[in-house]
Structure formats: structure tokens, C-alpha cells
PDB file of N, CA and C in Angstrom:
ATOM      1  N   UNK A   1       0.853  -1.167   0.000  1.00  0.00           N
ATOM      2  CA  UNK A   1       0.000   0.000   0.000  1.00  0.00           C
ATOM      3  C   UNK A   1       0.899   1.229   0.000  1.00  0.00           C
ATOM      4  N   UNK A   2       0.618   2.193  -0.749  1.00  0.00           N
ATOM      5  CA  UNK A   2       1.748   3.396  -1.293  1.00  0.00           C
ATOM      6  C   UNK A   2       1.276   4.144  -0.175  1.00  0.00           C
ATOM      7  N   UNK A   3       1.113   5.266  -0.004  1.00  0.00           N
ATOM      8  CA  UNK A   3       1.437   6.179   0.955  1.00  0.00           C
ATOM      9  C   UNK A   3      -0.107   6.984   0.465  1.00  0.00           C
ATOM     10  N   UNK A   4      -0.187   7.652  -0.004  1.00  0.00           N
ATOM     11  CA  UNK A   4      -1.854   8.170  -1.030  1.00  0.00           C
ATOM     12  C   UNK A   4      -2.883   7.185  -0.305  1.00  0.00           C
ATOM     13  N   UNK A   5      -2.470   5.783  -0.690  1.00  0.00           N
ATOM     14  CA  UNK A   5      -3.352   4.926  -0.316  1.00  0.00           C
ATOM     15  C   UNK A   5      -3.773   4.961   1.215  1.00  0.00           C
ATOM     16  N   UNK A   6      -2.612   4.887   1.659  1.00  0.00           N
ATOM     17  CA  UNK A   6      -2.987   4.387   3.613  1.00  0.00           C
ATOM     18  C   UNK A   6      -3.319   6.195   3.891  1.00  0.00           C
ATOM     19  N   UNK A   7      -2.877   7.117   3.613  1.00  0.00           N
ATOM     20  CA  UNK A   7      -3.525   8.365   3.130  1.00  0.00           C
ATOM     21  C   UNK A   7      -5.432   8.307   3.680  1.00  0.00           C
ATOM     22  N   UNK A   8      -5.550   8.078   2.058  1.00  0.00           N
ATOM     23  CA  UNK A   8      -7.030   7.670   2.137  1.00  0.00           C
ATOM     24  C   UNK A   8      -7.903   6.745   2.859  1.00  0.00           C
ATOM     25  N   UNK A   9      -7.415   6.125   3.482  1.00  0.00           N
ATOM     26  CA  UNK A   9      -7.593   5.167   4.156  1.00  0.00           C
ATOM     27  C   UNK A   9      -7.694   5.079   5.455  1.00  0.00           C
ATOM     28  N   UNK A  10      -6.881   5.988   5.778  1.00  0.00           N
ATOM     29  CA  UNK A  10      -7.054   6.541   7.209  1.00  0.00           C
ATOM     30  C   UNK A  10      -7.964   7.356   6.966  1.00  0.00           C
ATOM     31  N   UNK A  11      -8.460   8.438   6.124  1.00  0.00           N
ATOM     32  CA  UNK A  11      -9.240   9.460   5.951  1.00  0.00           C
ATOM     33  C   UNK A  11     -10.572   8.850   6.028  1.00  0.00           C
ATOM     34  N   UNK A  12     -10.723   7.729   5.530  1.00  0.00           N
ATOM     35  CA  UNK A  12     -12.119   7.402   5.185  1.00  0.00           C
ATOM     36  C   UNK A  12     -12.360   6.442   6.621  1.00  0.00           C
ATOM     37  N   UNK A  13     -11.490   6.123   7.360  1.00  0.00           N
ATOM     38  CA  UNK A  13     -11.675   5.590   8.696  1.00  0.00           C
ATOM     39  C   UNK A  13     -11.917   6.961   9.650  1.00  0.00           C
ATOM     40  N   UNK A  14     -11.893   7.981   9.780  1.00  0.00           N
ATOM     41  CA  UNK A  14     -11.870   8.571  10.391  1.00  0.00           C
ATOM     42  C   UNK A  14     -13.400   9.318  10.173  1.00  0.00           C
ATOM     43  N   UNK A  15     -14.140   9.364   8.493  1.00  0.00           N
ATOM     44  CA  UNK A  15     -15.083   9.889   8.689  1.00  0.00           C
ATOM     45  C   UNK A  15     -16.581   8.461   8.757  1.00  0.00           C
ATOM     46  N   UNK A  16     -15.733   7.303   8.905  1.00  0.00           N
ATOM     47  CA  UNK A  16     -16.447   6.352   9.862  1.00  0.00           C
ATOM     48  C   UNK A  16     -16.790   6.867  11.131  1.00  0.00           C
ATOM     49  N   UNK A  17     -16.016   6.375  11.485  1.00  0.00           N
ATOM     50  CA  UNK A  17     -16.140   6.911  12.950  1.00  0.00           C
ATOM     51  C   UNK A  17     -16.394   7.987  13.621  1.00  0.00           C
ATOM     52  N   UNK A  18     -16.673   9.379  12.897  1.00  0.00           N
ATOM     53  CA  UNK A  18     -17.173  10.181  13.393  1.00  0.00           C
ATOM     54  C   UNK A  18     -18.675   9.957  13.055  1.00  0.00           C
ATOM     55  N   UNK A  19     -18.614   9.039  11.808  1.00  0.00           N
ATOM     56  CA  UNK A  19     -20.544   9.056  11.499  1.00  0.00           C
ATOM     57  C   UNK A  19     -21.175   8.508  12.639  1.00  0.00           C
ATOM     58  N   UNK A  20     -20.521   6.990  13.632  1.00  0.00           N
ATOM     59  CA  UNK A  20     -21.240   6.128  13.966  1.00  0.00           C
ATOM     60  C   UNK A  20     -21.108   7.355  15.109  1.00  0.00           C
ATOM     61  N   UNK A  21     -20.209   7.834  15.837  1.00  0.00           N
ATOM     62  CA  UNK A  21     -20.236   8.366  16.965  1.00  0.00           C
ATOM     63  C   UNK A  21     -21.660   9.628  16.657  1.00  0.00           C
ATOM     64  N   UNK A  22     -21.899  10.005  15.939  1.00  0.00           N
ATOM     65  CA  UNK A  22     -22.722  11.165  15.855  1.00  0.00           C
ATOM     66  C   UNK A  22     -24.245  10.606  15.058  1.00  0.00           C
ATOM     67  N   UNK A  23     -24.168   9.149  15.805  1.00  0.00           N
ATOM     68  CA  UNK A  23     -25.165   8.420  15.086  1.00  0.00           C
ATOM     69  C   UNK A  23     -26.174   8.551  14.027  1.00  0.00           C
ATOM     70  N   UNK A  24     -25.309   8.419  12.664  1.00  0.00           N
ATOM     71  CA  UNK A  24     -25.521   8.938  11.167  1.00  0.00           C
ATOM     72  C   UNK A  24     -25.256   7.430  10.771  1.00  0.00           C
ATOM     73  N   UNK A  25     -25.921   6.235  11.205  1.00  0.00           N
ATOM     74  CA  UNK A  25     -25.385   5.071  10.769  1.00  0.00           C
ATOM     75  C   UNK A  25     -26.336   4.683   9.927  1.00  0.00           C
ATOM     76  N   UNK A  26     -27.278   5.651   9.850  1.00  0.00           N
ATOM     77  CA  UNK A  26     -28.845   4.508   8.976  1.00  0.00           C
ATOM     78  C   UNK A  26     -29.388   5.483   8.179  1.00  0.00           C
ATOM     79  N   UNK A  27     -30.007   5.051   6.684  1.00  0.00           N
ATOM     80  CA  UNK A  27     -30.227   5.785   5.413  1.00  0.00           C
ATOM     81  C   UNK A  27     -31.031   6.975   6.060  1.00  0.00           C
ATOM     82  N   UNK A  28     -31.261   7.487   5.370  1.00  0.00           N
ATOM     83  CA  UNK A  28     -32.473   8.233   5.375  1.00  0.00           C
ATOM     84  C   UNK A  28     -34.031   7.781   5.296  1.00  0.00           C
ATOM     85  N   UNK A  29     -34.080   7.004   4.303  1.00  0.00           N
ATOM     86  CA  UNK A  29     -35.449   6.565   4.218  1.00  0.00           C
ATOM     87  C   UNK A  29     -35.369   5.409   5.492  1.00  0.00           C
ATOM     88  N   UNK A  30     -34.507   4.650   5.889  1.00  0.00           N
ATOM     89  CA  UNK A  30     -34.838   3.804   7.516  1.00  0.00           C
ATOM     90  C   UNK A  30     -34.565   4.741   8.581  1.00  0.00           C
ATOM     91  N   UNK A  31     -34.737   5.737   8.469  1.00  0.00           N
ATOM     92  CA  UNK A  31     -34.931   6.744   9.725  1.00  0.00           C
ATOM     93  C   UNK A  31     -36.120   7.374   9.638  1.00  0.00           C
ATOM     94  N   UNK A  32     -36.938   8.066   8.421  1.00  0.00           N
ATOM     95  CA  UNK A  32     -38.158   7.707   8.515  1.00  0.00           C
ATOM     96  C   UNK A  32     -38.523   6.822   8.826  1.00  0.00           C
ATOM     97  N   UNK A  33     -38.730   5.361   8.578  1.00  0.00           N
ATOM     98  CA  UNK A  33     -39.353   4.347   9.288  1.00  0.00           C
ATOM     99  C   UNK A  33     -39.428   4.854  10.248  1.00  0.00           C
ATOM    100  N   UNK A  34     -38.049   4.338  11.081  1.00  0.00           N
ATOM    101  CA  UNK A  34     -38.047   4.057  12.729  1.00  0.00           C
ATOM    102  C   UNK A  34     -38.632   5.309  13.187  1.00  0.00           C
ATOM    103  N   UNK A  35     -38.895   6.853  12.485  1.00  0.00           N
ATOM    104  CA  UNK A  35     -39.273   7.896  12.978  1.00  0.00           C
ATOM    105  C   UNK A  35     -41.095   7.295  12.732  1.00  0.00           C
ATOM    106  N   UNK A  36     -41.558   6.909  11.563  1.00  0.00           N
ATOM    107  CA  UNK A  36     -42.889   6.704  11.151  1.00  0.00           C
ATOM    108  C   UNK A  36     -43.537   5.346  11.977  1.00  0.00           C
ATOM    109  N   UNK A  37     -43.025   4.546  12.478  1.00  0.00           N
ATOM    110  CA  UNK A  37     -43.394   3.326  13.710  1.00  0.00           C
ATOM    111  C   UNK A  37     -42.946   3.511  15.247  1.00  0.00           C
ATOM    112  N   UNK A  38     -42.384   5.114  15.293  1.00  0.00           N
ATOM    113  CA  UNK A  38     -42.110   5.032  16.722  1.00  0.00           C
ATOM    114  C   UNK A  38     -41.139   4.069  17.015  1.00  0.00           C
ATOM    115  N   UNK A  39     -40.157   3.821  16.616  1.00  0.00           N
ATOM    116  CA  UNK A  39     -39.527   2.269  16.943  1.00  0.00           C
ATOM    117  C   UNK A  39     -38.952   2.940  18.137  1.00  0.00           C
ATOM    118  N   UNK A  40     -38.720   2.231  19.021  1.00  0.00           N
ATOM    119  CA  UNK A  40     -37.488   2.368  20.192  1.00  0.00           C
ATOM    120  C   UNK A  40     -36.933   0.486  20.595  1.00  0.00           C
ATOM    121  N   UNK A  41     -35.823   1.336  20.520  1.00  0.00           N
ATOM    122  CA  UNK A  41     -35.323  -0.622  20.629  1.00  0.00           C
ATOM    123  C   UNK A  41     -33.851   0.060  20.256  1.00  0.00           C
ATOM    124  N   UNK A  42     -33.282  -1.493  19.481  1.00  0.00           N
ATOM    125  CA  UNK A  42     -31.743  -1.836  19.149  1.00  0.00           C
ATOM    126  C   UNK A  42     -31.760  -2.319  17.723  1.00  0.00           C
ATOM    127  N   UNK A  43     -31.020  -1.602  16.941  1.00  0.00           N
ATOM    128  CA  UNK A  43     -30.900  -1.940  15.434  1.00  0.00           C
ATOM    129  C   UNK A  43     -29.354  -2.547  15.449  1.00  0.00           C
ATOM    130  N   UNK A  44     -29.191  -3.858  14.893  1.00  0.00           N
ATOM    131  CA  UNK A  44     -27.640  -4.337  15.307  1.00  0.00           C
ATOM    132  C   UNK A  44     -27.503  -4.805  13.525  1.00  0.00           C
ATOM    133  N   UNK A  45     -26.248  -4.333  13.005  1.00  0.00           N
ATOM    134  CA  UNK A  45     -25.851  -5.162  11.594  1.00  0.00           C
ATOM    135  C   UNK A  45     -24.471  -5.584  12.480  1.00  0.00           C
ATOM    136  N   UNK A  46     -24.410  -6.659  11.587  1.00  0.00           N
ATOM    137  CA  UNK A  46     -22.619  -7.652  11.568  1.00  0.00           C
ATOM    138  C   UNK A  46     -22.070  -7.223  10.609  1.00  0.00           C
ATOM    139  N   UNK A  47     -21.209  -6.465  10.488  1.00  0.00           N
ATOM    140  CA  UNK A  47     -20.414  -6.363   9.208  1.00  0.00           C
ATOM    141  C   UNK A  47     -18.335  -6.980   9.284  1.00  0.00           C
ATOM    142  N   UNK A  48     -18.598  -7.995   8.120  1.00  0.00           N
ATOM    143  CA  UNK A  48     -16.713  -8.493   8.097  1.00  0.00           C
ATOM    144  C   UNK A  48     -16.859  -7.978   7.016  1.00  0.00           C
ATOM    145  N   UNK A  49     -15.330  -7.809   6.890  1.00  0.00           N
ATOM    146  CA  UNK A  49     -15.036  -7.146   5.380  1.00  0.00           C
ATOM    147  C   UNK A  49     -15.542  -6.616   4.625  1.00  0.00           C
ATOM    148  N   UNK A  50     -16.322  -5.187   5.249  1.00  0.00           N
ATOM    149  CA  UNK A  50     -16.935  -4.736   4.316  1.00  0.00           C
ATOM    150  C   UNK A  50     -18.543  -4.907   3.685  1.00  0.00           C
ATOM    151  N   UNK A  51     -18.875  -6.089   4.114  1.00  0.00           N
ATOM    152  CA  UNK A  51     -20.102  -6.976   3.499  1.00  0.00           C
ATOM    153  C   UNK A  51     -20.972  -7.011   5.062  1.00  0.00           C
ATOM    154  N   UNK A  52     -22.193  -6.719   4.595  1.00  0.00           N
ATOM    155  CA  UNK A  52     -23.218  -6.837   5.998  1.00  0.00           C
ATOM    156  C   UNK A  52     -23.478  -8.745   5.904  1.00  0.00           C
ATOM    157  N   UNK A  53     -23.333  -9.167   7.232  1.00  0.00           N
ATOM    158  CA  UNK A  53     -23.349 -10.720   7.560  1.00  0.00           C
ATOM    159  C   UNK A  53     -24.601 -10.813   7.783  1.00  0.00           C
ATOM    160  N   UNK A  54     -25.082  -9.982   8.885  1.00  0.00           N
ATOM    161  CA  UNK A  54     -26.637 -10.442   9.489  1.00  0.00           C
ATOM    162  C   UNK A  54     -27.216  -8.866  10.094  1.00  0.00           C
ATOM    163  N   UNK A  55     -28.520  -8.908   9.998  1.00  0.00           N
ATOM    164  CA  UNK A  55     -28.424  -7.383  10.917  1.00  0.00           C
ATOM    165  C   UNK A  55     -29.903  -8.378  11.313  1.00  0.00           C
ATOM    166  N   UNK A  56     -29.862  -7.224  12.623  1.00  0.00           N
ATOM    167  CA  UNK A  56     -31.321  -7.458  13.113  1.00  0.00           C
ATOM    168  C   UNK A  56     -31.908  -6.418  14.509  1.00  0.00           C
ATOM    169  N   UNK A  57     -33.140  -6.665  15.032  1.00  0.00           N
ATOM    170  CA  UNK A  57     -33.533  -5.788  16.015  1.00  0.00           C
ATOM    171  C   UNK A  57     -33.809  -6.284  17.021  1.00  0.00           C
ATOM    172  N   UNK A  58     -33.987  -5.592  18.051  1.00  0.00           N
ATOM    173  CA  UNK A  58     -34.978  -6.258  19.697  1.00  0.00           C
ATOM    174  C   UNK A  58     -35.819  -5.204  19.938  1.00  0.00           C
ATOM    175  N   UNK A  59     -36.875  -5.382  19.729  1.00  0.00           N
ATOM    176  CA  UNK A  59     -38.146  -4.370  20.002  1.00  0.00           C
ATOM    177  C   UNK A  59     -37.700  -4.123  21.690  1.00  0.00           C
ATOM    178  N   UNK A  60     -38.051  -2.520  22.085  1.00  0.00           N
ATOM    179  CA  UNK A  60     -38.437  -2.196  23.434  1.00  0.00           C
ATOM    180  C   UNK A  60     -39.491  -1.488  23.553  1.00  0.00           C
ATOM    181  N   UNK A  61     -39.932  -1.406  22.592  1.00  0.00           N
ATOM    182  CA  UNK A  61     -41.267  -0.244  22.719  1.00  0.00           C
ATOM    183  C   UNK A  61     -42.797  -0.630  22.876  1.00  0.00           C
ATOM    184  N   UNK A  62     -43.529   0.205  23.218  1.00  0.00           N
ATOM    185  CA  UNK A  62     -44.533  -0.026  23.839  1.00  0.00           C
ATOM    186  C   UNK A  62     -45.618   1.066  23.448  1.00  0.00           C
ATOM    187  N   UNK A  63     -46.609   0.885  22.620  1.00  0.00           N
ATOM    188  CA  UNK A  63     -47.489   2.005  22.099  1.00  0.00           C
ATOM    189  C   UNK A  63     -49.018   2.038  23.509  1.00  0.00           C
ATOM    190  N   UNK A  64     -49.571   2.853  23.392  1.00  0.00           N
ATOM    191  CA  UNK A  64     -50.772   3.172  23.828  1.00  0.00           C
ATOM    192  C   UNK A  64     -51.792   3.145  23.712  1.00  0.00           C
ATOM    193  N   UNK A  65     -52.569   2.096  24.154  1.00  0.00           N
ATOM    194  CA  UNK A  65     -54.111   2.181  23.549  1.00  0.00           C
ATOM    195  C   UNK A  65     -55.224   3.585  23.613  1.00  0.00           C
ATOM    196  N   UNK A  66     -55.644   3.043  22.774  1.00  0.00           N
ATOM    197  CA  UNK A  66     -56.379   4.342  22.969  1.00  0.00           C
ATOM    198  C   UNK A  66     -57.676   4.691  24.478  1.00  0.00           C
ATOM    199  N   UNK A  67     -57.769   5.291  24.984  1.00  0.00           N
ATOM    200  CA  UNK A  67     -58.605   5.649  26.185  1.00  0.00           C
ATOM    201  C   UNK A  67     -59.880   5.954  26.009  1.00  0.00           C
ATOM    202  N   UNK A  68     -60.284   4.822  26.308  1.00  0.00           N
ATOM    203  CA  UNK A  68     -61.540   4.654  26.424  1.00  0.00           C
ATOM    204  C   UNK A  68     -62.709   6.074  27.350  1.00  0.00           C
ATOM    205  N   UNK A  69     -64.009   5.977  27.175  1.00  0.00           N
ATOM    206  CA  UNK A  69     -64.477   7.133  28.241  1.00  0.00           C
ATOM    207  C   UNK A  69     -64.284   6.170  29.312  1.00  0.00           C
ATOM    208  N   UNK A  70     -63.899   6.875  30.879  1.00  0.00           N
ATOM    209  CA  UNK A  70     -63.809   5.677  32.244  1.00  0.00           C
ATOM    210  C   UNK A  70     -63.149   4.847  32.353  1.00  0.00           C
ATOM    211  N   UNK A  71     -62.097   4.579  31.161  1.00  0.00           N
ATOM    212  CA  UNK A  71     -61.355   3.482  31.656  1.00  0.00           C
ATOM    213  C   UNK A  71     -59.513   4.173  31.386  1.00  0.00           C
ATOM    214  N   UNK A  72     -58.695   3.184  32.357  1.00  0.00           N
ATOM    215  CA  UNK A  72     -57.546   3.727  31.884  1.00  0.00           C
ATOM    216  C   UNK A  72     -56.757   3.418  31.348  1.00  0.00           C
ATOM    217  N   UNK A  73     -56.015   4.088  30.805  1.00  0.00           N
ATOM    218  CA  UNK A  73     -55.122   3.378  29.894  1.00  0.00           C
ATOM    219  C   UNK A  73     -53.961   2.465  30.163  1.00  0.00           C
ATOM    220  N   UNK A  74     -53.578   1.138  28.810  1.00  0.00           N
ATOM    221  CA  UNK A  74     -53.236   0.369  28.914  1.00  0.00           C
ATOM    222  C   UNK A  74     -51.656  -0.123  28.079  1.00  0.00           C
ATOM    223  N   UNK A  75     -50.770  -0.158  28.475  1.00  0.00           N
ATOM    224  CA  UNK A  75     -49.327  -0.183  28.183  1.00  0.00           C
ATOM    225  C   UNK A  75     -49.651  -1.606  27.354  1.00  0.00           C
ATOM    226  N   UNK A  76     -49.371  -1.480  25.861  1.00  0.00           N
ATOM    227  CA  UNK A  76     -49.586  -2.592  25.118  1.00  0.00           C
ATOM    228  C   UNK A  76     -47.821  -2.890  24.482  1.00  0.00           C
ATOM    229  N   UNK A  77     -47.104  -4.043  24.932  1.00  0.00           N
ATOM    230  CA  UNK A  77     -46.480  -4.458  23.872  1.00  0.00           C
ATOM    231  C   UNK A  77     -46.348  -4.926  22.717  1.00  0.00           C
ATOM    232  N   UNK A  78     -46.155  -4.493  21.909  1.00  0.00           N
ATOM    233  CA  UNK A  78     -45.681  -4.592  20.393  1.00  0.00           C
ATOM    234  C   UNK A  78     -44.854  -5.773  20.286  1.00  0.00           C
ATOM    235  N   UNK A  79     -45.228  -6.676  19.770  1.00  0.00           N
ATOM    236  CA  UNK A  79     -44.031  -7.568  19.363  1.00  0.00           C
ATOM    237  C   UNK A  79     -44.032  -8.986  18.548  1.00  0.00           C
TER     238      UNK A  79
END
């Protein structure tokens, strides 16, 4: 690796890691989602070399039924 190379290379590691730290890790249109379903939880990908292995989620969230007249409301899990 020439010098340009590890150069760039460090450069493009560095604006990694400022993305994940300033959590810029997910498209745009899957941030609508998770903004349009309320998601709250854990979004996990595996990535080796470059290539996504497995990704997946663990729901934590919990929506609200709607309130009835007289009655109270009820913490529904999603899942």
C-alpha cells in the first residue's frame, strides 16, 4: 500500500467513525421508518469485510391504547 493509499484510508476511517459516533449510521429513508413506527429498541448489523453478515432488532417499545371514556389506559407491547 503506497502512501496516497494508507492516506485515504485513514481518511475514510476517520469519517467512519465520526458518522457512527454522531449516530448517522442509517439511510435516510430507515430513519423515517423508525421515525414513522415510533420504533425504540436496538438496530444491530454484523459487518466483516466490508459486506453486511446479518443485521437485526430487539423491540423495546410499547405504544398506547387508545382511552376509552372511564377506563384507563393500557401499556400494550408490540411484538
Amino acid at each position: 500500500m503506497n502512501g496516497a493509499d494508507h492516506c485515504s484510508e485513514e481518511k475514510n476511517f476517520v469519517q467512519f467513525r465520526r458518522k457512527v459516533r454522531a449516530a448517522e449510521v442509517l439511510s435516510a429513508s430507515m430513519e423515517q421508518l423508525v421515525k414513522a413506527v415510533r420504533f425504540s429498541g436496538r438496530i444491530s448489523v454484523v459487518v466483516q469485510n466490508g459486506r453486511v453478515l446479518k443485521s437485526g432488532y430487539e423491540e423495546g417499545f410499547f405504544r398506547q391504547r387508545e382511552i376509552m371514556p372511564g377506563h384507563q389506559a393500557e401499556a400494550v407491547s408490540e411484538g
